[in-house]
Protein backbone atom coordinates (compact mmCIF):
# COMPACT_ATOMS: atom_id res chain seq x y z
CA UNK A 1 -81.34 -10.61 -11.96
CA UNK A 2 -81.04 -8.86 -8.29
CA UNK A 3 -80.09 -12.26 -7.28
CA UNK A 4 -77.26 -12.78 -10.07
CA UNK A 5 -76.27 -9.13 -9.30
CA UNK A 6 -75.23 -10.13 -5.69
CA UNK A 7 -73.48 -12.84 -6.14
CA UNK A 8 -71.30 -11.63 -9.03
CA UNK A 9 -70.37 -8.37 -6.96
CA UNK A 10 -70.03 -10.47 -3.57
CA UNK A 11 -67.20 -12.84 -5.24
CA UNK A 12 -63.93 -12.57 -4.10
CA UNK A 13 -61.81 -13.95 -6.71
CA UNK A 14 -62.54 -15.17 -10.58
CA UNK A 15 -63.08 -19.00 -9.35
CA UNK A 16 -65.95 -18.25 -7.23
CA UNK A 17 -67.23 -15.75 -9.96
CA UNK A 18 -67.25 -18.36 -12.87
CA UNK A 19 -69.27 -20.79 -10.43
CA UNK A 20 -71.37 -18.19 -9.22
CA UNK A 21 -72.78 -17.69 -12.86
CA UNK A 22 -73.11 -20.86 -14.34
CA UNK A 23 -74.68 -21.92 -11.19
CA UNK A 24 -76.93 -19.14 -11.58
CA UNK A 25 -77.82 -19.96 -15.35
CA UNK A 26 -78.82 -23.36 -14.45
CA UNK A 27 -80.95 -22.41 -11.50
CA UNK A 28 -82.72 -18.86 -12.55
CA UNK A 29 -82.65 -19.53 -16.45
CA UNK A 30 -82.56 -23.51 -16.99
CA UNK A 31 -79.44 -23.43 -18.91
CA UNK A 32 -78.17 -26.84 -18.60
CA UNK A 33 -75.61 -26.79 -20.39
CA UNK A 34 -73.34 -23.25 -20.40
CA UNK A 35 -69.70 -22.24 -20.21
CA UNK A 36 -67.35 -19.16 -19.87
CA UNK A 37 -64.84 -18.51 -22.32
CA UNK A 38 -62.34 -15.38 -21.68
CA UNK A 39 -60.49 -14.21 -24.61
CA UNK A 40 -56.47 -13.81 -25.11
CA UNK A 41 -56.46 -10.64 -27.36
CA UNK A 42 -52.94 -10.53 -28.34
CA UNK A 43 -53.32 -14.47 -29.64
CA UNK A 44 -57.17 -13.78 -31.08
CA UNK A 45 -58.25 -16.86 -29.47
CA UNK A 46 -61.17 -17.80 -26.80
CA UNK A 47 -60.08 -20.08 -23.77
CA UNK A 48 -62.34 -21.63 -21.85
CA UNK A 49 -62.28 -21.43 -18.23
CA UNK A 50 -65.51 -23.16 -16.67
CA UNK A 51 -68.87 -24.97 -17.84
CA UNK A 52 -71.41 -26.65 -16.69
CA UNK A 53 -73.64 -29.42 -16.97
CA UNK A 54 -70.31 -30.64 -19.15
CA UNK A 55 -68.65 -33.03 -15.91
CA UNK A 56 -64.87 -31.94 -15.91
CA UNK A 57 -64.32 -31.64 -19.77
CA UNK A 58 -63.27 -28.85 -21.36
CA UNK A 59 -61.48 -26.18 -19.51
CA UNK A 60 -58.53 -24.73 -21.01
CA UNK A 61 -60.37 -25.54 -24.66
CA UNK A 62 -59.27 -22.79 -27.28
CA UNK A 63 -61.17 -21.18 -29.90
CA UNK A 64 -59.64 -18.88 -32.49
CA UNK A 65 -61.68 -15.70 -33.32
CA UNK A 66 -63.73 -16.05 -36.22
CA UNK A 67 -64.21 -20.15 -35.68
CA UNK A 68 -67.46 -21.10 -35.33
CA UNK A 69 -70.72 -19.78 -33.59
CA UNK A 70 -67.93 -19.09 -30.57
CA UNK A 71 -65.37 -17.47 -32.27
CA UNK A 72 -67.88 -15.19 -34.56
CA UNK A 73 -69.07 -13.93 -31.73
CA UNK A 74 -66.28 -12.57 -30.40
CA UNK A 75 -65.00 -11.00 -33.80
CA UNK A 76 -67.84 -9.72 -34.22
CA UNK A 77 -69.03 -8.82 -30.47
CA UNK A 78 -72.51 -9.31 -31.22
CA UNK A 79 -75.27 -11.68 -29.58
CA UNK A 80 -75.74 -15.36 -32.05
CA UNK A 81 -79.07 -17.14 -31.11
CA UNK A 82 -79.53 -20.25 -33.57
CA UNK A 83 -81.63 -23.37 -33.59
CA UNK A 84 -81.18 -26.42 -36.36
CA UNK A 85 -77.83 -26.82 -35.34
CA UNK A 86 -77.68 -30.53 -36.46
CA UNK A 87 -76.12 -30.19 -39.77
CA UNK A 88 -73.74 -27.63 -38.77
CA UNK A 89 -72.48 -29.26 -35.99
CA UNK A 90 -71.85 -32.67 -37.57
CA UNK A 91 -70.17 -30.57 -40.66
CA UNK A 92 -67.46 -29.29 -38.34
CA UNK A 93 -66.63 -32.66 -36.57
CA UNK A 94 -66.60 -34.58 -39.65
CA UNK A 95 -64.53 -32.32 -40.62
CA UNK A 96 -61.90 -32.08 -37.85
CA UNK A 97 -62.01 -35.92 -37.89
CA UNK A 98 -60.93 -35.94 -41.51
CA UNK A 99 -58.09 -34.17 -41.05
CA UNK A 100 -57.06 -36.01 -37.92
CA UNK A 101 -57.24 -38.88 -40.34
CA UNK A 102 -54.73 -37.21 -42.68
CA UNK A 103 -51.05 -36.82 -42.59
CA UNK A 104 -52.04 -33.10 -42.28
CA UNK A 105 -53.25 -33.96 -38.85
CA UNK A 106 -49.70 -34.14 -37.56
CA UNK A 107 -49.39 -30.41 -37.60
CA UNK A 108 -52.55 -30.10 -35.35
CA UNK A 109 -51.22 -28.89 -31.89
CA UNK A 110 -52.27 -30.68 -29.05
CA UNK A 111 -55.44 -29.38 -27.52
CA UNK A 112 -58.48 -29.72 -25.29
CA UNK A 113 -61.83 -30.34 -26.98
CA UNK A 114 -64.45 -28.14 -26.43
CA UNK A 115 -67.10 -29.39 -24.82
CA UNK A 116 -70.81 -29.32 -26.88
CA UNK A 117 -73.73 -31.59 -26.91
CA UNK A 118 -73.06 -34.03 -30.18
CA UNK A 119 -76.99 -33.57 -30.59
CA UNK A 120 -77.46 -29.62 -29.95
CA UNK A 121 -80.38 -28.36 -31.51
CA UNK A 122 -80.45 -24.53 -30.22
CA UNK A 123 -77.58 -21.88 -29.20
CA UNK A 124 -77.32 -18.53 -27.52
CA UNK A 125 -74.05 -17.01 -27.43
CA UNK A 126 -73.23 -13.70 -25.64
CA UNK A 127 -70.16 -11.68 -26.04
CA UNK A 128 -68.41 -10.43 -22.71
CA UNK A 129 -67.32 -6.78 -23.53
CA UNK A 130 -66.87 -3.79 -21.55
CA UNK A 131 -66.55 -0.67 -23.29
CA UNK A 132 -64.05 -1.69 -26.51
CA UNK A 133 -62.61 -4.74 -24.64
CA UNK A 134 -64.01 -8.34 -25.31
CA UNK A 135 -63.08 -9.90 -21.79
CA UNK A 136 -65.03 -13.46 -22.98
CA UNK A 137 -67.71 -15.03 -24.15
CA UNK A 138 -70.98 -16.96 -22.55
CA UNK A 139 -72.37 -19.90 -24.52
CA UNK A 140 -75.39 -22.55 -24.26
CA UNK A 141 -77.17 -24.91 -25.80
CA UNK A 142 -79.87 -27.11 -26.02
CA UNK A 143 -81.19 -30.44 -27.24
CA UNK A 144 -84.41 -28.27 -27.65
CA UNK A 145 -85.08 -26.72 -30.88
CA UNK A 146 -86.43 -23.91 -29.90
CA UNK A 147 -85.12 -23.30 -26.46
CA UNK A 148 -84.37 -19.50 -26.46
CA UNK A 149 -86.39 -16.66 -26.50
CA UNK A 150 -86.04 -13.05 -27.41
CA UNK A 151 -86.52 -12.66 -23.13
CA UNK A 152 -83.51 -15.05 -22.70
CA UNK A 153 -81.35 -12.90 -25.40
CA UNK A 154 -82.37 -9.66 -23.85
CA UNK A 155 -82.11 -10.68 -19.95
CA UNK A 156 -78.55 -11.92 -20.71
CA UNK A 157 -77.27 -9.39 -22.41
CA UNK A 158 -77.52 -7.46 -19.33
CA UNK A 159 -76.35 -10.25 -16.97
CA UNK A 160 -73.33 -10.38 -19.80
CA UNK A 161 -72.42 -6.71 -18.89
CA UNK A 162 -72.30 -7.47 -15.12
CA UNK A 163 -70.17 -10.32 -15.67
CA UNK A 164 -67.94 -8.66 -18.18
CA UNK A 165 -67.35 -5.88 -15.30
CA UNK A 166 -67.11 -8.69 -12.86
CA UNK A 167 -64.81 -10.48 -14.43
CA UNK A 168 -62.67 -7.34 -15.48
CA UNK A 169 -62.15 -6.32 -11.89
CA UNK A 170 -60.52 -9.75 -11.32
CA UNK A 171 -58.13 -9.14 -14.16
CA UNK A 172 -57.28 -5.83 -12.89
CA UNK A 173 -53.81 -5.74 -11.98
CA UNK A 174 -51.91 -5.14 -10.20
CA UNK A 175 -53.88 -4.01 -6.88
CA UNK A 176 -52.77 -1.53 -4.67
CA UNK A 177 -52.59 -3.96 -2.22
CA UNK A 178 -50.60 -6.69 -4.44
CA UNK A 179 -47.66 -3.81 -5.44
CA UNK A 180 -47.65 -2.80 -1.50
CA UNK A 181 -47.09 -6.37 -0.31
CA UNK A 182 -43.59 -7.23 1.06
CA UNK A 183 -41.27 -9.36 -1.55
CA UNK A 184 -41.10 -12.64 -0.14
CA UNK A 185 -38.19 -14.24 2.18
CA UNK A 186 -35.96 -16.65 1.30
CA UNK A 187 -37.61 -20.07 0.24
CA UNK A 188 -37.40 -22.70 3.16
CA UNK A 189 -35.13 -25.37 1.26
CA UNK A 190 -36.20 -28.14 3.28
CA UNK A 191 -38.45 -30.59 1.38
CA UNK A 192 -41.97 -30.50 1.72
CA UNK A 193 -43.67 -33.33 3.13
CA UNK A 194 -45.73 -35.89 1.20
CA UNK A 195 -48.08 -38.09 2.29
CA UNK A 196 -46.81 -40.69 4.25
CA UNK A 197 -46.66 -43.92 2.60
CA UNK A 198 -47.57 -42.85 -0.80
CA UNK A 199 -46.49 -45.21 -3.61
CA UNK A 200 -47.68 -42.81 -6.33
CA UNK A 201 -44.96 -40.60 -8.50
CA UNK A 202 -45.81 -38.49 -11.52
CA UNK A 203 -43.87 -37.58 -14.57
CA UNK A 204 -43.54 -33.72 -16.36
CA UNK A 205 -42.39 -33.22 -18.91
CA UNK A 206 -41.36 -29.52 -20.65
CA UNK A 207 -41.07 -29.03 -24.26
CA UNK A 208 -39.32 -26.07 -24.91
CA UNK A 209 -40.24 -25.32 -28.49
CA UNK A 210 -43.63 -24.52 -27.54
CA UNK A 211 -44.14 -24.00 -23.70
CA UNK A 212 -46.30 -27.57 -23.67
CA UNK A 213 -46.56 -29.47 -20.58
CA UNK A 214 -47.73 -33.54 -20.68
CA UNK A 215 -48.03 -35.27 -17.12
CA UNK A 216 -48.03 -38.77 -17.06
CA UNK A 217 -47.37 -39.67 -20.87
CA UNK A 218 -50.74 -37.12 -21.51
CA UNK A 219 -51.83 -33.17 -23.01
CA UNK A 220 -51.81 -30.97 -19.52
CA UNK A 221 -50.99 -27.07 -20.79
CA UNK A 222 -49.16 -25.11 -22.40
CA UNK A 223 -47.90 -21.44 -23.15
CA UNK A 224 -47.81 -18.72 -20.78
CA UNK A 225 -49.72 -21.16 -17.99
CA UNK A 226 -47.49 -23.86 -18.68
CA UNK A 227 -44.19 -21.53 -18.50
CA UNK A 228 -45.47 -20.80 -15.08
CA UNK A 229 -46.43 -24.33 -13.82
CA UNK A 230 -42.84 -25.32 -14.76
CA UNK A 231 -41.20 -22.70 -12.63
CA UNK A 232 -43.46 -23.60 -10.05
CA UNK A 233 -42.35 -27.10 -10.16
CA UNK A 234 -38.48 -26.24 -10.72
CA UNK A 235 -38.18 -24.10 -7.71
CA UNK A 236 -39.90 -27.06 -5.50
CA UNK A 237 -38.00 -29.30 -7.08
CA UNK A 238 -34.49 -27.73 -6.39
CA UNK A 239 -35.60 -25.53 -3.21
CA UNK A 240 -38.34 -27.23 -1.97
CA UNK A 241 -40.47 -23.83 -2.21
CA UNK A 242 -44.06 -24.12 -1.77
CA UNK A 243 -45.01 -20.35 -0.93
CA UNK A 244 -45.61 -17.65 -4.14
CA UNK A 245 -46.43 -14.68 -5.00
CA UNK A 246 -48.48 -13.03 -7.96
CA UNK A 247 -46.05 -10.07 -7.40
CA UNK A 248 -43.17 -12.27 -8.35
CA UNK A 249 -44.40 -13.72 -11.59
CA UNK A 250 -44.97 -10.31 -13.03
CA UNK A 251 -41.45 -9.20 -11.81
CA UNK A 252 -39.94 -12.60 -13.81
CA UNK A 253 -39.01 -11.20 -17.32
CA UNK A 254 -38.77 -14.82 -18.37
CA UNK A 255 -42.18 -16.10 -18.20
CA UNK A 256 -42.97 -13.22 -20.68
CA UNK A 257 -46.10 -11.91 -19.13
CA UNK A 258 -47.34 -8.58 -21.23
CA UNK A 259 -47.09 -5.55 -19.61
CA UNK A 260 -50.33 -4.80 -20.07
CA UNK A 261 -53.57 -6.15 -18.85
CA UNK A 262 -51.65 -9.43 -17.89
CA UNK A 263 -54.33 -11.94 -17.30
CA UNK A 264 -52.33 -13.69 -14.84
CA UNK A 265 -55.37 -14.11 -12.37
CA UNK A 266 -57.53 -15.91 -14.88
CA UNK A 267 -54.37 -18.01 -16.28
CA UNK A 268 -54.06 -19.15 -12.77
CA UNK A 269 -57.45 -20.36 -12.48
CA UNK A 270 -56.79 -21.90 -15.97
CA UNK A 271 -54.01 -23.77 -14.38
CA UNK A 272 -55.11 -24.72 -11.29
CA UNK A 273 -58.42 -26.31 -12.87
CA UNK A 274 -56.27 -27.87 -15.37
CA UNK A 275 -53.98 -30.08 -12.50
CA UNK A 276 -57.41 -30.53 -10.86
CA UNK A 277 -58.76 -32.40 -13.54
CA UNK A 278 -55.41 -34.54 -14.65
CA UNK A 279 -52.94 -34.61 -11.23
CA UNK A 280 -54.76 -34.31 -8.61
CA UNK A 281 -51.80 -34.96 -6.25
CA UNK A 282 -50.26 -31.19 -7.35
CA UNK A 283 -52.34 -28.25 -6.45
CA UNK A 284 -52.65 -24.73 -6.36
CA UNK A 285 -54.11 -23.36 -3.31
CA UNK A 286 -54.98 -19.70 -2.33
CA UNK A 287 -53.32 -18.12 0.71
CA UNK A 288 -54.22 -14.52 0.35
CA UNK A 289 -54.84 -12.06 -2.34
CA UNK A 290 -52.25 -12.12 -4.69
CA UNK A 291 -50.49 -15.49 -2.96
CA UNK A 292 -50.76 -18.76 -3.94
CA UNK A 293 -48.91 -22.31 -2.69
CA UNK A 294 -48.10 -25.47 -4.25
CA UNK A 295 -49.17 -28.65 -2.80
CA UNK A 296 -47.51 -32.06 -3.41
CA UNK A 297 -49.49 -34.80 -2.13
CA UNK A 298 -46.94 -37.36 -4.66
CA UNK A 299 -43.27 -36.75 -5.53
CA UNK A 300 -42.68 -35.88 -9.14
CA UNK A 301 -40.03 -36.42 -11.79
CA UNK A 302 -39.16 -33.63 -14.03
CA UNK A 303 -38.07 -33.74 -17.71
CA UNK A 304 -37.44 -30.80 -19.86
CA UNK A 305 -36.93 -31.53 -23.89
CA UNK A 306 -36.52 -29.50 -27.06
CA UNK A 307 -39.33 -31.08 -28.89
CA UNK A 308 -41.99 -33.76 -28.67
């Protein structure tokens, strides 16, 4: 637990935090199989920002409060250990499938699965709460039965506190620091280099009606991180900017960030995980607290529509 402690309070932005505890699950605990889900108040959903033991699937996954063992514990903000989850689990899949099979499957917005093991047997979910805020929710599971104690309940319901503070200090915002910084020059409109002989070119595409993002004919994001992405992208496109600011997102009326307890740190990570995973060639790289770049390794072709 001193070990955990450390490296929670010893991590310098929410990236390195989410590793730090899954990490720490599977080494001190034997979790296998875990992930981190932080929760979107306004929206009463779950998104999920990290897992392990998963490979890359998953991350930016939503869960609606109230849906499953997930989403019940984070309406209800209380601690769900379960084993026999066989029938359960294959109840909801079927489920989802039939409805996919449907014509009311149309009206099913595009979405990440959530990662699980199709033959789960035990669960241990932990809400992520600090004082009357749910910041997120911890989950794993097991092929094993019987694979959590009362020990592993009680021992990470105080590791959940720690990482509920942890995680909340990330979020807070702005810093002192991050309103003090200077506003940033004028964007250098030459075009950034690529990589030199690159044959590879990548398509986005904007849907207005519902802030969605596809790259490449497929599902990237969408809402508030995929409002952002595409500003990102339009200012390289047209200035050739690469350099940003956290400050300046939260100053742009237009990407309709809330006023309060923003999130924009953790919808970052969302996004830069999310071109990680399905265009590699665009990143988002940290340059300071509270400054970010884009980095084109592939030039890009931009589309905006009304609807899909």
């Amino acid at each position: 637990m001193q070990w955990v402690s450390d490296r929670i309070n010893r991590s310098g932005d929410l990236d390195s935090l989410l590793d730090a505890v899954l990490e720490a699950l599977d080494t001190y605990f034997g979790f296998r199989h875990a992930m981190v889900l932080l929760a979107e108040e306004p929206c009463g959903r779950l998104v999920a920002m990290g897992s392990r033991g998963y490979g890359d699937a998953g991350v930016g996954a939503e869960v609606a409060f109230g849906d499953g063992l997930i989403g019940t514990v984070a309406r209800e903000r209380r601690v769900l250990r379960m084993s026999g989850l066989d029938q359960g689990l294959s109840y909801g899949r079927a489920v989802r499938r039939e409805v996919l099979s449907t014509e009311g499957g149309a009206g099913l917005a595009a979405e990440i699965p959530l990662p699980g093991l199709p033959d789960a047997r035990s669960a241990l979910v932990i809400p992520l709460a600090v004082r009357d805020r749910l910041i997120g929710v911890l989950a794993t599971e097991s092929r094993e039965p019987m694979a959590f104690d009362e020990w592993h309940e009680a021992y990470l319901e105080v590791l959940g506190n720690q990482i509920a503070l942890g995680v909340e200090r990330m979020l807070e915002a702005p810093t002192s620091e991050e309103r003090d910084e200077p506003v940033p020059p004028a964007p250098d409109t030459r075009p950034t280099p690529l990589s030199p002989g690159t044959d590879r070119r990548h398509a986005f595409c904007f849907y207005r009606n519902d802030d969605c993002v596809f790259v490449d004919g497929e599902y990237l994001i969408r809402n508030l991180p995929g409002r952002i992405l595409w500003k990102l992208l339009g200012q390289w496109s047209r200035e050739g900017r690469t350099e940003f600011t956290n400050r300046e997102l939260r100053l742009d009326r237009s990407l309709g960030l809330p006023d309060f307890r923003d999130n924009l740190e953790s919808r970052l990570v969302l996004l830069r995980r999310r071109l990680e995973q399905k265009c590699p060639d665009v990143r988002l790289l940290r340059t300071g607290r509270g400054r970010f770049a884009l980095a084109m390794a592939a030039p890009v072709e931009l589309v905006e529509k009304d609807s899909a």
